[in-house]
C-alpha atoms as a PDB file:
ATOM      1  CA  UNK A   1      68.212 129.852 154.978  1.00  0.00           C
ATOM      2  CA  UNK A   2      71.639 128.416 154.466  1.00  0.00           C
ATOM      3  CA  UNK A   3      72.585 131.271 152.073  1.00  0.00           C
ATOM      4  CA  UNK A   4      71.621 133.646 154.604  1.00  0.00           C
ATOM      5  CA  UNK A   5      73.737 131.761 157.170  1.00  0.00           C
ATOM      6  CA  UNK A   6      76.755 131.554 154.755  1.00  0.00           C
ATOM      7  CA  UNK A   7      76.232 135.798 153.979  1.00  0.00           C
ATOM      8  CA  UNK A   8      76.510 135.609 158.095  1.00  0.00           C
ATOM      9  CA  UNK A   9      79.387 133.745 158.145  1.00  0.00           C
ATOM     10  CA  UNK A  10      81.066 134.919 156.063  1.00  0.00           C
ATOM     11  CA  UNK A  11      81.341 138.754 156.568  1.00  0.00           C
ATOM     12  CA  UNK A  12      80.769 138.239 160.474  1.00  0.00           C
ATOM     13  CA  UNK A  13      82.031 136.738 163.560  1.00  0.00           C
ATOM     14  CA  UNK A  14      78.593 135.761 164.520  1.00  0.00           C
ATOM     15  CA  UNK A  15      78.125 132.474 165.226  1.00  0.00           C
ATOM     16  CA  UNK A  16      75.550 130.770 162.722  1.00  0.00           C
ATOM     17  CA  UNK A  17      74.113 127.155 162.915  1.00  0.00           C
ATOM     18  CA  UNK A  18      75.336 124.732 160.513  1.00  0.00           C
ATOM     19  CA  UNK A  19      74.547 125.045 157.202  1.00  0.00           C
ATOM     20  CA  UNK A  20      75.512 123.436 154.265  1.00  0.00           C
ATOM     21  CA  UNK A  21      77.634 124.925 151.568  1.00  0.00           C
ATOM     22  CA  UNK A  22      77.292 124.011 147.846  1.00  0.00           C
ATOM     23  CA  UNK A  23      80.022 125.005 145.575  1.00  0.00           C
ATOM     24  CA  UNK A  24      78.758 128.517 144.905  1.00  0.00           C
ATOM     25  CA  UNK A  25      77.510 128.630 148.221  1.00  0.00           C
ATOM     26  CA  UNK A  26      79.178 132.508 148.515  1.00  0.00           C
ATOM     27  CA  UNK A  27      77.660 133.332 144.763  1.00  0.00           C
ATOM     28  CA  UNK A  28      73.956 132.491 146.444  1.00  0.00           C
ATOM     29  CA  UNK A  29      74.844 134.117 149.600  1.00  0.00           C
ATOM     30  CA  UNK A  30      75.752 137.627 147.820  1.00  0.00           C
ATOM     31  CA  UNK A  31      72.106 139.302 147.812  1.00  0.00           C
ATOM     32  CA  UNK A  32      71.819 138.780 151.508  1.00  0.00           C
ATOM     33  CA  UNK A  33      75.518 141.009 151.424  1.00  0.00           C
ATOM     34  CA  UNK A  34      72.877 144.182 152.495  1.00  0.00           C
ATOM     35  CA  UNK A  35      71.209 142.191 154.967  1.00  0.00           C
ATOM     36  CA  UNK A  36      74.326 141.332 157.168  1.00  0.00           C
ATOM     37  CA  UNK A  37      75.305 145.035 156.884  1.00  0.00           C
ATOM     38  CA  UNK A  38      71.729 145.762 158.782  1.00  0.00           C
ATOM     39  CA  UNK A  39      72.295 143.195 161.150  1.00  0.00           C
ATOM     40  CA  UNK A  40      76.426 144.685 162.171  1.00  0.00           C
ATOM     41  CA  UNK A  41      74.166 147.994 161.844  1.00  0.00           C
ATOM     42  CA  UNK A  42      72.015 147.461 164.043  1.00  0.00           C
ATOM     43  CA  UNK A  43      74.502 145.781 166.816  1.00  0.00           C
ATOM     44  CA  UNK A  44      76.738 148.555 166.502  1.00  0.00           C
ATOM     45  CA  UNK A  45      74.149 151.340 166.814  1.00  0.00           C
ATOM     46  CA  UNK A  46      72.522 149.465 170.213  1.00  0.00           C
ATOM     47  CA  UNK A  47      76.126 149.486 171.478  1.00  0.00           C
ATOM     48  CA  UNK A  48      76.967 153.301 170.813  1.00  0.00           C
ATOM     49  CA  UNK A  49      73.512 153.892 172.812  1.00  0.00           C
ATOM     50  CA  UNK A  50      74.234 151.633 175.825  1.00  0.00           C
ATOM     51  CA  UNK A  51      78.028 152.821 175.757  1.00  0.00           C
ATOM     52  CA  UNK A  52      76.866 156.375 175.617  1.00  0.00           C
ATOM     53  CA  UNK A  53      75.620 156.020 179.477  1.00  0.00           C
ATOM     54  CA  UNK A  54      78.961 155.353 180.582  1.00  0.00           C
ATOM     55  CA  UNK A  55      81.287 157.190 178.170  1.00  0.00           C
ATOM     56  CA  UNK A  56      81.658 160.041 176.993  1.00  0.00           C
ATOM     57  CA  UNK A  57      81.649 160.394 173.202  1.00  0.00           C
ATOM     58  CA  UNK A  58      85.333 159.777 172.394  1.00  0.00           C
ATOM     59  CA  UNK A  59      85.665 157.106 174.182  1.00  0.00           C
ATOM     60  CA  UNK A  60      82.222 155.506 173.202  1.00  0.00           C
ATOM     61  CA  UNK A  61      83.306 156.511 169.279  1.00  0.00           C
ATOM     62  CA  UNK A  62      86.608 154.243 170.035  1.00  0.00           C
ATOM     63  CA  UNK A  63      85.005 151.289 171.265  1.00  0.00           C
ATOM     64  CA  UNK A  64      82.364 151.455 168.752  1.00  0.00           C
ATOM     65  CA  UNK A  65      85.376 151.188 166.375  1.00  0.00           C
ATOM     66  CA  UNK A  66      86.767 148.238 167.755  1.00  0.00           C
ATOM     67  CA  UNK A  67      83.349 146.463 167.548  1.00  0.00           C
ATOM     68  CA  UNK A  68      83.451 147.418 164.127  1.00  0.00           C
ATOM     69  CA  UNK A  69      86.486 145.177 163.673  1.00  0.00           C
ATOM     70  CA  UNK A  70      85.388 142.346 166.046  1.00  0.00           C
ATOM     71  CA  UNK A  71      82.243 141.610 164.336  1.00  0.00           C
ATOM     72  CA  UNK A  72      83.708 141.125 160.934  1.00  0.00           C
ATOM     73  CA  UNK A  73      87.294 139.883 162.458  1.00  0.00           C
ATOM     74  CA  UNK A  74      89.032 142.882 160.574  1.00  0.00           C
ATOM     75  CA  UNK A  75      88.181 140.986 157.168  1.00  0.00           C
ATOM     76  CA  UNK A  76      87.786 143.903 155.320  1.00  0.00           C
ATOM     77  CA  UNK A  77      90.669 146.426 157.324  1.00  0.00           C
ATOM     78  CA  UNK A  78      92.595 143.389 156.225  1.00  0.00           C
ATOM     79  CA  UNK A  79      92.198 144.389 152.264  1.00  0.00           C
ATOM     80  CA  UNK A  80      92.349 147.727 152.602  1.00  0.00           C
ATOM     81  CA  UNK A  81      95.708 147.564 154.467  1.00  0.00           C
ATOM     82  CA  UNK A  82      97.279 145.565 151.499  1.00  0.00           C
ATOM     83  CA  UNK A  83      95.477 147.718 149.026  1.00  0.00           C
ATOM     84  CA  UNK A  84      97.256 150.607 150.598  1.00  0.00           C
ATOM     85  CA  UNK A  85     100.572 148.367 150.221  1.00  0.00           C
ATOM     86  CA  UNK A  86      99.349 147.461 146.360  1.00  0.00           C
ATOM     87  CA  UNK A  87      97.979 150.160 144.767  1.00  0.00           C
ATOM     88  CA  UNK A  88      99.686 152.944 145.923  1.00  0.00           C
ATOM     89  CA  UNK A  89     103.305 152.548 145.666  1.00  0.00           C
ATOM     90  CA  UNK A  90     104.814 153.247 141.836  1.00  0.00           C
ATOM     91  CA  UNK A  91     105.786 149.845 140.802  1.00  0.00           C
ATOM     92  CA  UNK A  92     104.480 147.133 138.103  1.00  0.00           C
ATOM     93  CA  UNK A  93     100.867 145.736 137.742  1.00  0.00           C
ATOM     94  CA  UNK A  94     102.375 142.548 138.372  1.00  0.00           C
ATOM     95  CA  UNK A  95     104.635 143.688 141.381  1.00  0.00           C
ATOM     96  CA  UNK A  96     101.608 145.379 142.692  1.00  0.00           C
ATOM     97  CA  UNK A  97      99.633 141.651 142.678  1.00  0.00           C
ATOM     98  CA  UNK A  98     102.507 140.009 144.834  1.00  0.00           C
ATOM     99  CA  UNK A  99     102.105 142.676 147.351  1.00  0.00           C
ATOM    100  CA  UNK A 100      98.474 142.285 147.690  1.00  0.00           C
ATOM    101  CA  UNK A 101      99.502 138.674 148.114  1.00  0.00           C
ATOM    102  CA  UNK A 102     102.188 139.073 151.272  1.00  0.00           C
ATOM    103  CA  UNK A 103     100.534 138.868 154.386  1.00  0.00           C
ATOM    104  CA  UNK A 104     102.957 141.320 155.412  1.00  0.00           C
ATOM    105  CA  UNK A 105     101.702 145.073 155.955  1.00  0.00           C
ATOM    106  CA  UNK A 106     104.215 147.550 154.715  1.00  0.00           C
ATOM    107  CA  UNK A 107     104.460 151.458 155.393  1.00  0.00           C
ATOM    108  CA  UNK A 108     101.558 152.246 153.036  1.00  0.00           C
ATOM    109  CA  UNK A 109      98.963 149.896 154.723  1.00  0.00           C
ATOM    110  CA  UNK A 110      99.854 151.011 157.717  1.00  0.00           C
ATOM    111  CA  UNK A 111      99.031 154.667 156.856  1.00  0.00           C
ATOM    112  CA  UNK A 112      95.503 153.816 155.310  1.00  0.00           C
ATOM    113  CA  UNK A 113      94.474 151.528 158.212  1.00  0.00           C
ATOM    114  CA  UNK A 114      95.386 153.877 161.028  1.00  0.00           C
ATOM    115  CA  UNK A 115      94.100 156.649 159.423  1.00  0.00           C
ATOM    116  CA  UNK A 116      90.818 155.270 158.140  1.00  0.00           C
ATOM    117  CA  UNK A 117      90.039 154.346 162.333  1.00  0.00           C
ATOM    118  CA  UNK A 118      90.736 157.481 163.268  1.00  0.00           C
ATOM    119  CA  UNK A 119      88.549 159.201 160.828  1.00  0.00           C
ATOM    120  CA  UNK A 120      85.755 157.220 161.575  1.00  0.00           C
ATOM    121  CA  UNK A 121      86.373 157.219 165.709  1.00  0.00           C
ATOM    122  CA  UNK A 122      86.356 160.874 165.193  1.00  0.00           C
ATOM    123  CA  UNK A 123      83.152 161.481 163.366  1.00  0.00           C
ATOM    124  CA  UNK A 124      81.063 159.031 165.186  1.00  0.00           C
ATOM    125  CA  UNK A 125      82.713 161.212 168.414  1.00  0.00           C
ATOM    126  CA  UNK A 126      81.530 164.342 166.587  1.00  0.00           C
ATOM    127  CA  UNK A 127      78.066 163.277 165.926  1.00  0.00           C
ATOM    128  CA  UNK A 128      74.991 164.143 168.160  1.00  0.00           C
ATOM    129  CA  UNK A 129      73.286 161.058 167.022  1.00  0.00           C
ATOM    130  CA  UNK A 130      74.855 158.338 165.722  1.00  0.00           C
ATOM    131  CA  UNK A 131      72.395 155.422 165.115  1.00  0.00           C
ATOM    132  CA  UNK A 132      71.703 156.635 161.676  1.00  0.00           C
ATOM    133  CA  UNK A 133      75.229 156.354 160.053  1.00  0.00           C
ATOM    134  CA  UNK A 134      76.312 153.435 162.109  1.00  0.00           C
ATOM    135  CA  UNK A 135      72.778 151.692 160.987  1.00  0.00           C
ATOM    136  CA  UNK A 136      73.247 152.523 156.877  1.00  0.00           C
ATOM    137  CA  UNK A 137      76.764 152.388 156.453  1.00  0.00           C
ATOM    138  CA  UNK A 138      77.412 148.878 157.163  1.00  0.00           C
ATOM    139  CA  UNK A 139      74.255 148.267 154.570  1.00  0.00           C
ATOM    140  CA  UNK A 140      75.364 150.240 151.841  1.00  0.00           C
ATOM    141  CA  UNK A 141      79.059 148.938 152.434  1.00  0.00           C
ATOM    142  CA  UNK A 142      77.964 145.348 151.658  1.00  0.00           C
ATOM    143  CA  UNK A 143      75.699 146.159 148.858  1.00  0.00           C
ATOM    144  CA  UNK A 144      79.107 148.051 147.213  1.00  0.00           C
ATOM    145  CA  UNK A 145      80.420 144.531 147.437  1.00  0.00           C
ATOM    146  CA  UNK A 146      77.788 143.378 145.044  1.00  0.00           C
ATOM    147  CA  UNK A 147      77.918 146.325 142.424  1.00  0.00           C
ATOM    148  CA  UNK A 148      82.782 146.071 143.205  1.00  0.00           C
ATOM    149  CA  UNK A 149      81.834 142.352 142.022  1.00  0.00           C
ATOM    150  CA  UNK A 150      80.572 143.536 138.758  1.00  0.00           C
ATOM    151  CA  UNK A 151      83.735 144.739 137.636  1.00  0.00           C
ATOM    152  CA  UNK A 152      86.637 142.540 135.856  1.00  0.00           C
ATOM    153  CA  UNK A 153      88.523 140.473 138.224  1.00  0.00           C
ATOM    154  CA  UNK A 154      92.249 140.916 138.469  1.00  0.00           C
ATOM    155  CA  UNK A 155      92.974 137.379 138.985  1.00  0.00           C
ATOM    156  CA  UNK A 156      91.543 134.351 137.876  1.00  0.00           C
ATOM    157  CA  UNK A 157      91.410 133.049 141.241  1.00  0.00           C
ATOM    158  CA  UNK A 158      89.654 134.204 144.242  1.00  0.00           C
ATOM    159  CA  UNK A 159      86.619 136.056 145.518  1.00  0.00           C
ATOM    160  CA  UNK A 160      86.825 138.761 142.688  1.00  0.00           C
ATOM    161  CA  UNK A 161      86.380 136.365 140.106  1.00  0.00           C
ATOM    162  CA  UNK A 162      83.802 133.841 142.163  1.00  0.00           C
ATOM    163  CA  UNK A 163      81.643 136.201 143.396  1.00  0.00           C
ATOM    164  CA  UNK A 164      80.799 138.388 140.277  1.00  0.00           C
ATOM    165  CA  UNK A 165      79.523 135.999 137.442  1.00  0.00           C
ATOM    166  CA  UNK A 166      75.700 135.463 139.374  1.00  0.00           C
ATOM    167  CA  UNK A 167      75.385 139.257 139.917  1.00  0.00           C
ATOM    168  CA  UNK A 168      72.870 140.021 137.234  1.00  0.00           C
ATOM    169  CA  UNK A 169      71.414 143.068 136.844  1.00  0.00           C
ATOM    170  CA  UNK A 170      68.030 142.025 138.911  1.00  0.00           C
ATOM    171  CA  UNK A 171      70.039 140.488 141.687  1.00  0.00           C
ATOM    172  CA  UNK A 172      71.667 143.696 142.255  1.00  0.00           C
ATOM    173  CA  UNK A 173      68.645 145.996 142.147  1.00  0.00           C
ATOM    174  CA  UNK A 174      67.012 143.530 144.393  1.00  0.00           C
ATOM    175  CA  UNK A 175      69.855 144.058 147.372  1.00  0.00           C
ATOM    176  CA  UNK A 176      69.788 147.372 146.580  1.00  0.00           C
ATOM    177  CA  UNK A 177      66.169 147.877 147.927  1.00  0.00           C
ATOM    178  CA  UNK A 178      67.023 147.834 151.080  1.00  0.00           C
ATOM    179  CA  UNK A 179      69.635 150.485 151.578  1.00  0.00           C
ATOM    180  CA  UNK A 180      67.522 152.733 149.219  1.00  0.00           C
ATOM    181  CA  UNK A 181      64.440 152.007 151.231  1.00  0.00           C
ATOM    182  CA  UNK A 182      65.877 152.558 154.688  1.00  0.00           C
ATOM    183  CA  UNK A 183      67.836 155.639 153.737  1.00  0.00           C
ATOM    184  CA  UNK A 184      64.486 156.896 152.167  1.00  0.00           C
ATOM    185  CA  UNK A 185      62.995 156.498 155.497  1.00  0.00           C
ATOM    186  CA  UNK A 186      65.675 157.470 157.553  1.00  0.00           C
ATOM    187  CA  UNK A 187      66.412 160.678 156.196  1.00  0.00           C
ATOM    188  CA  UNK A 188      63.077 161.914 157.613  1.00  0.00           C
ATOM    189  CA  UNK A 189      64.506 162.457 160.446  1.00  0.00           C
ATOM    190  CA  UNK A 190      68.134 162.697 159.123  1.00  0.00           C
ATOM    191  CA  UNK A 191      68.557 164.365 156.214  1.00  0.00           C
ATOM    192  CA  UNK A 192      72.344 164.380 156.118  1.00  0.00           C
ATOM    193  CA  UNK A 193      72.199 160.780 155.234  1.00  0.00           C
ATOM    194  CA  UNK A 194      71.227 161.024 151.789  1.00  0.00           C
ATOM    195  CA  UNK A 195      74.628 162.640 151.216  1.00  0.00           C
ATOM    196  CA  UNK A 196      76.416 160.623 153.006  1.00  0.00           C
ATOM    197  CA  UNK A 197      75.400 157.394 150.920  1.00  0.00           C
ATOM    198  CA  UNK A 198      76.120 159.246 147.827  1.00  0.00           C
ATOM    199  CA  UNK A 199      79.565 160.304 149.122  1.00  0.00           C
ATOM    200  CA  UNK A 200      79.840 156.495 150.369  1.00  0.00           C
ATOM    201  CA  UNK A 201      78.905 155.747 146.370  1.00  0.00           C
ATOM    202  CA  UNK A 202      81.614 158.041 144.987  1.00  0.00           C
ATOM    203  CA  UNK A 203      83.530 156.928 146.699  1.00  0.00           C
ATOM    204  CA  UNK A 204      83.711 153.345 146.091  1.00  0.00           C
ATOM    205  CA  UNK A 205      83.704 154.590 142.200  1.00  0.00           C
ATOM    206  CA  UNK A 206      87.076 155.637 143.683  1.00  0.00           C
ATOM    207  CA  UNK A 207      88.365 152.534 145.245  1.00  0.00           C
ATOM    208  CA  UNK A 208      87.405 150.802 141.822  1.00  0.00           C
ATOM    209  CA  UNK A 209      88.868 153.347 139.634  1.00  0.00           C
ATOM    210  CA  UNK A 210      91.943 152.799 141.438  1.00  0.00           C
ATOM    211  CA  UNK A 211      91.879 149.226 141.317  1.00  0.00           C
ATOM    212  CA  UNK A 212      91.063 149.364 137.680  1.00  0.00           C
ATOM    213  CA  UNK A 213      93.492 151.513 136.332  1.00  0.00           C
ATOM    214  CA  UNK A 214      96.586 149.723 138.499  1.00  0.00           C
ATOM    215  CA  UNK A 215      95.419 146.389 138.527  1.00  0.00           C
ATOM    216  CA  UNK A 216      92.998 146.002 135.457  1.00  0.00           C
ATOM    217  CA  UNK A 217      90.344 144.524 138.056  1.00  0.00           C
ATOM    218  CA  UNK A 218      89.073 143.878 141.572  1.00  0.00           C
ATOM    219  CA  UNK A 219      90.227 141.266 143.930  1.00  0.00           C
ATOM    220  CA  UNK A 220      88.793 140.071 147.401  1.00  0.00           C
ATOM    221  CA  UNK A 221      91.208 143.059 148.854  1.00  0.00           C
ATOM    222  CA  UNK A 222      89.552 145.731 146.797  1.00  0.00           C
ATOM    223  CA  UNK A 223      86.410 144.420 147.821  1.00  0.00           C
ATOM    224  CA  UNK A 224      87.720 144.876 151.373  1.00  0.00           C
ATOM    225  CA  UNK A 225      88.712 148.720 150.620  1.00  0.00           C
ATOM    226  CA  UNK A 226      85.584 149.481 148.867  1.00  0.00           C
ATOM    227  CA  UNK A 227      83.875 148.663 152.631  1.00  0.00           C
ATOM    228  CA  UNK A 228      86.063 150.324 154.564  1.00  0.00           C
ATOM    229  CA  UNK A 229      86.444 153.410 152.694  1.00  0.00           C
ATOM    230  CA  UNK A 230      82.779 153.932 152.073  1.00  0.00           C
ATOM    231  CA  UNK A 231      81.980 153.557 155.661  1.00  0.00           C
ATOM    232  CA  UNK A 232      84.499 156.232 156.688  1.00  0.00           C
ATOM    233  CA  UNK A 233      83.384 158.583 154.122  1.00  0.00           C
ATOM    234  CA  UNK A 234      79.621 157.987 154.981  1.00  0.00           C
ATOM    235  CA  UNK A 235      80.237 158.528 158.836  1.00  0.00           C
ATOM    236  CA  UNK A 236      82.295 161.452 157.608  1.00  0.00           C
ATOM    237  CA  UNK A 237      79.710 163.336 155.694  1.00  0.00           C
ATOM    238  CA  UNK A 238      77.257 162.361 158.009  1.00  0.00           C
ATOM    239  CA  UNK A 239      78.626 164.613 160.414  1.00  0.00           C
ATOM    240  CA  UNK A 240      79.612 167.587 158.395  1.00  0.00           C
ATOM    241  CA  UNK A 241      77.512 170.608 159.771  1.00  0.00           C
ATOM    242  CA  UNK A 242      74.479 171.252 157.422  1.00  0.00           C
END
């Protein structure tokens, strides 16, 4: 159990006994990744239906939002603001590192992070029912962790190059059975779904493309963008009118 309570801890705010923590503690901890996203899931999709009585849907769609960020403590809107800061501006690989480094947000992580909440606020507001999306895109978010892990790190230091070097090939299938599983069974009722978690796929490819090609690897802030970004596009898709 104390690898599940470390995944808990460690992407949440959730308060988890004490555990103890071995030196690859997180490395152990990475195949429960999917797990935790059912558990934020599943919190955020039994708040949107007790908000729902008292709000209408904008309002709900905000609030659900900002739960979002409370229950991980903005961990991952953290990366992806200096990810917008790293990798978009022209300047050096190197440059581009130091940046990622600042704690400082600059005009280009400002942009991404506003405009990734507002795109999800607004399609949560635009769906008619939004358990399914809020339930699977926090799984398939933290199973993109695993497969962003995968890839060469950037730095020789850090989460990208401590989480990665367990991954093996069965590890990954075996976190990958439950989003697969649940979206299988979801999509029964929900077909758009199945889209959406290929669109939430693609577009971590994108994030990691990115990453690659101006950093020549993935740190703990890409991992951060690959979350946010595929949840936005999943909740996005999921709402388009089929």
């Amino acid at each position: 159990m104390d690898s599940v309570w470390c995944a808990i801890g460690f992407l949440t705010t959730l308060p988890v006994p004490s555990h103890t923590l071995p030196p690859d503690a997180l490395r152990r901890a990475g195949v429960w990744f999917p797990v935790v996203g059912l558990l934020i899931g599943a919190l955020l999709a039994g708040a949107a239906w007790g908000l729902g009585w008292l709000f209408p849907p904008a309002v709900t769609a905000v609030l659900v939002v900002a739960l979002w960020a409370a229950l991980t403590g903005a961990l991952h809107l953290d990366g992806l603001a200096d990810c917008g800061d790293g990798l978009l501006p022209p300047v050096r690989r190197e440059r581009r590192l130091e940046i990622m480094r600042d704690p400082r947000v600059g005009a280009f992580g400002v942009t991404v992070l506003v405009l990734t909440l507002l795109l999800k606020a607004a399609a949560l507001a635009s769906l008619t029912a939004t358990w399914p999306a809020l339930l699977l895109a926090p799984i398939w978010a933290r199973w993109l962790i695993l497969a962003a892990a995968r890839q060469p790190s950037a730095r020789p230091e850090g989460m990208g190059a401590s989480l990665g070097p367990v991954l093996d090939t069965p590890r990954l299938a075996f976190a990958a059975l439950l989003p697969l599983v649940l979206t299988g069974g979801v999509s029964v009722w929900h077909a758009p779904v199945l889209a959406a978690a290929g669109g939430a796929v693609l577009a971590a490819l994108g994030v990691l493309w990115l990453a690659q090609r101006r950093l020549g690897g993935v740190t703990g802030d890409v991992f951060g963008a690959v979350v946010e970004v595929s949840e936005a596009v999943f909740v996005c898709i999921a709402c388009v009118q089929w």
